[in-house]
C-alpha atoms as a PDB file:
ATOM      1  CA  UNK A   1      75.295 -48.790  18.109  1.00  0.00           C
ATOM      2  CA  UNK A   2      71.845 -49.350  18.760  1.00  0.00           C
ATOM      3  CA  UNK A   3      68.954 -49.621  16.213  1.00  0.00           C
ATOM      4  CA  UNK A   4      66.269 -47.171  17.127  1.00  0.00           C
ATOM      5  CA  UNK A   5      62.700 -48.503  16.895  1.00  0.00           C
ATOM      6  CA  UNK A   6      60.220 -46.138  14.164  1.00  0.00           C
ATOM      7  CA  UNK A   7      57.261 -45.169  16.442  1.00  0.00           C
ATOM      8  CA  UNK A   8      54.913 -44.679  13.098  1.00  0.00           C
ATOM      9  CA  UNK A   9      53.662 -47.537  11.319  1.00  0.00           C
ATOM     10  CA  UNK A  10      54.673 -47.880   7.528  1.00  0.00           C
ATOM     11  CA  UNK A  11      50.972 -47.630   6.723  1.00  0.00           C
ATOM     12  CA  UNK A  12      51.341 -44.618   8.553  1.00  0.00           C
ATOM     13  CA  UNK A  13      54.192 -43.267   6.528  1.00  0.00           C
ATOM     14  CA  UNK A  14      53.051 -44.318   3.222  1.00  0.00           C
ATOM     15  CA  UNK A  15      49.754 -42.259   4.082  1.00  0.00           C
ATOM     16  CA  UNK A  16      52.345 -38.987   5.277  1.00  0.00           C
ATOM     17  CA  UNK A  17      54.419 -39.308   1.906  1.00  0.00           C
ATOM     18  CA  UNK A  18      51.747 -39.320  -0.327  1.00  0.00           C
ATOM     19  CA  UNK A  19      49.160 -36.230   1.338  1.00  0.00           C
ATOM     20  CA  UNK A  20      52.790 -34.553   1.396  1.00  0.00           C
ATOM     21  CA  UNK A  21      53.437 -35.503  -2.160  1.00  0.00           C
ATOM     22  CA  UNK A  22      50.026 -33.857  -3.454  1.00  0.00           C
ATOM     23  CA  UNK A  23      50.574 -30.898  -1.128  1.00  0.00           C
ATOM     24  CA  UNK A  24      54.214 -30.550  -3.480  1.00  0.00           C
ATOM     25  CA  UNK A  25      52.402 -31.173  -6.845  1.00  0.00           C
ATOM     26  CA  UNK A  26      48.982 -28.636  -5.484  1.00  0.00           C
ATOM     27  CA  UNK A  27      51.913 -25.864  -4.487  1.00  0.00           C
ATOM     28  CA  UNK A  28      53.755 -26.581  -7.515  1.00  0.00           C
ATOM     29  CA  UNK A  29      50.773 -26.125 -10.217  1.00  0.00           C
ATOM     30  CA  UNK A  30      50.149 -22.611  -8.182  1.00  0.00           C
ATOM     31  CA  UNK A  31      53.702 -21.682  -7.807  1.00  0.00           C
ATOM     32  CA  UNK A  32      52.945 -21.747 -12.247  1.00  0.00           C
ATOM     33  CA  UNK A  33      49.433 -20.223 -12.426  1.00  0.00           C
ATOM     34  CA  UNK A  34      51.079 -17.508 -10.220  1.00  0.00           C
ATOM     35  CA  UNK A  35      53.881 -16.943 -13.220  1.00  0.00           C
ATOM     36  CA  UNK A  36      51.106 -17.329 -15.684  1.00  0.00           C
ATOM     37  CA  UNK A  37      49.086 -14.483 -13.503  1.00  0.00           C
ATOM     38  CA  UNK A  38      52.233 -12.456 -13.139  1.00  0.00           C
ATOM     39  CA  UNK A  39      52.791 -12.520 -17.061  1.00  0.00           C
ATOM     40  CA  UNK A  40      49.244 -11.552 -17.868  1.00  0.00           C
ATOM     41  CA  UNK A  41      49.491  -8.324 -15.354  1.00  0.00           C
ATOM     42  CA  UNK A  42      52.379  -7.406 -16.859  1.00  0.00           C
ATOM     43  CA  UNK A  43      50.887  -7.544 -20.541  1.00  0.00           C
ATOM     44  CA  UNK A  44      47.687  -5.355 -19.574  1.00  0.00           C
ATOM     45  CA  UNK A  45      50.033  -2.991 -17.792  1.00  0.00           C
ATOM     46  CA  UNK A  46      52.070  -2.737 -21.342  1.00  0.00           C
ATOM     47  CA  UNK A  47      48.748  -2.113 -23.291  1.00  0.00           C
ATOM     48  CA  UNK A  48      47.095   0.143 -20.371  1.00  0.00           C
ATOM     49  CA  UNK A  49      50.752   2.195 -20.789  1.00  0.00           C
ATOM     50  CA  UNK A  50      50.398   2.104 -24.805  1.00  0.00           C
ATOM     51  CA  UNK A  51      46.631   3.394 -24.549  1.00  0.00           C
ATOM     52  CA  UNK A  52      48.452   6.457 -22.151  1.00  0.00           C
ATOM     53  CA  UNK A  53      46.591   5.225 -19.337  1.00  0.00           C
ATOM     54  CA  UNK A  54      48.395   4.500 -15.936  1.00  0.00           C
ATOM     55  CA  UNK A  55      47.767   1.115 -14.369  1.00  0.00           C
ATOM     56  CA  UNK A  56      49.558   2.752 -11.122  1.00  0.00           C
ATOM     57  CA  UNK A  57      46.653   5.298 -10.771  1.00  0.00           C
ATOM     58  CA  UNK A  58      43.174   5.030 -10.657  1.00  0.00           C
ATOM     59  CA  UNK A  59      41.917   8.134 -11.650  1.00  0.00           C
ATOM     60  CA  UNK A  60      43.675   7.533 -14.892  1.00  0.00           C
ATOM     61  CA  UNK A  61      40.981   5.270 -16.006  1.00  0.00           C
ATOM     62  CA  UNK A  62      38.379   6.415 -17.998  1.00  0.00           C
ATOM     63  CA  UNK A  63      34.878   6.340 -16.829  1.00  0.00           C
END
């Protein structure tokens, strides 16, 4: 079996891993601000509904 030679230096690598690494954590911390988002929507929805106003429609909303 032969050994196939890495074209990419392990400089090279290191430098890959680690942008990809903080691409993971950057998509990670958004993937939860998108859950914290998604919980706050739902919230103002539930008080919108309990004022009898509907978050669905516009022209519900008082002037």
């Amino acid at each position: 079996m032969t050994v196939m030679k890495c074209k990419y230096s392990d400089e090279y690598i290191e430098r890959t891993v680690r942008h990809y690494g903080r691409m993971a954590a950057e998509i990670d911390q958004l993937r939860i601000a998108n859950t914290i988002y998604k919980c706050q929507v739902e919230r103002l929805e539930k008080k919108l509904l309990s004022l009898g106003i509907d978050p669905t429609h516009w022209q519900s909303f008082p002037c």
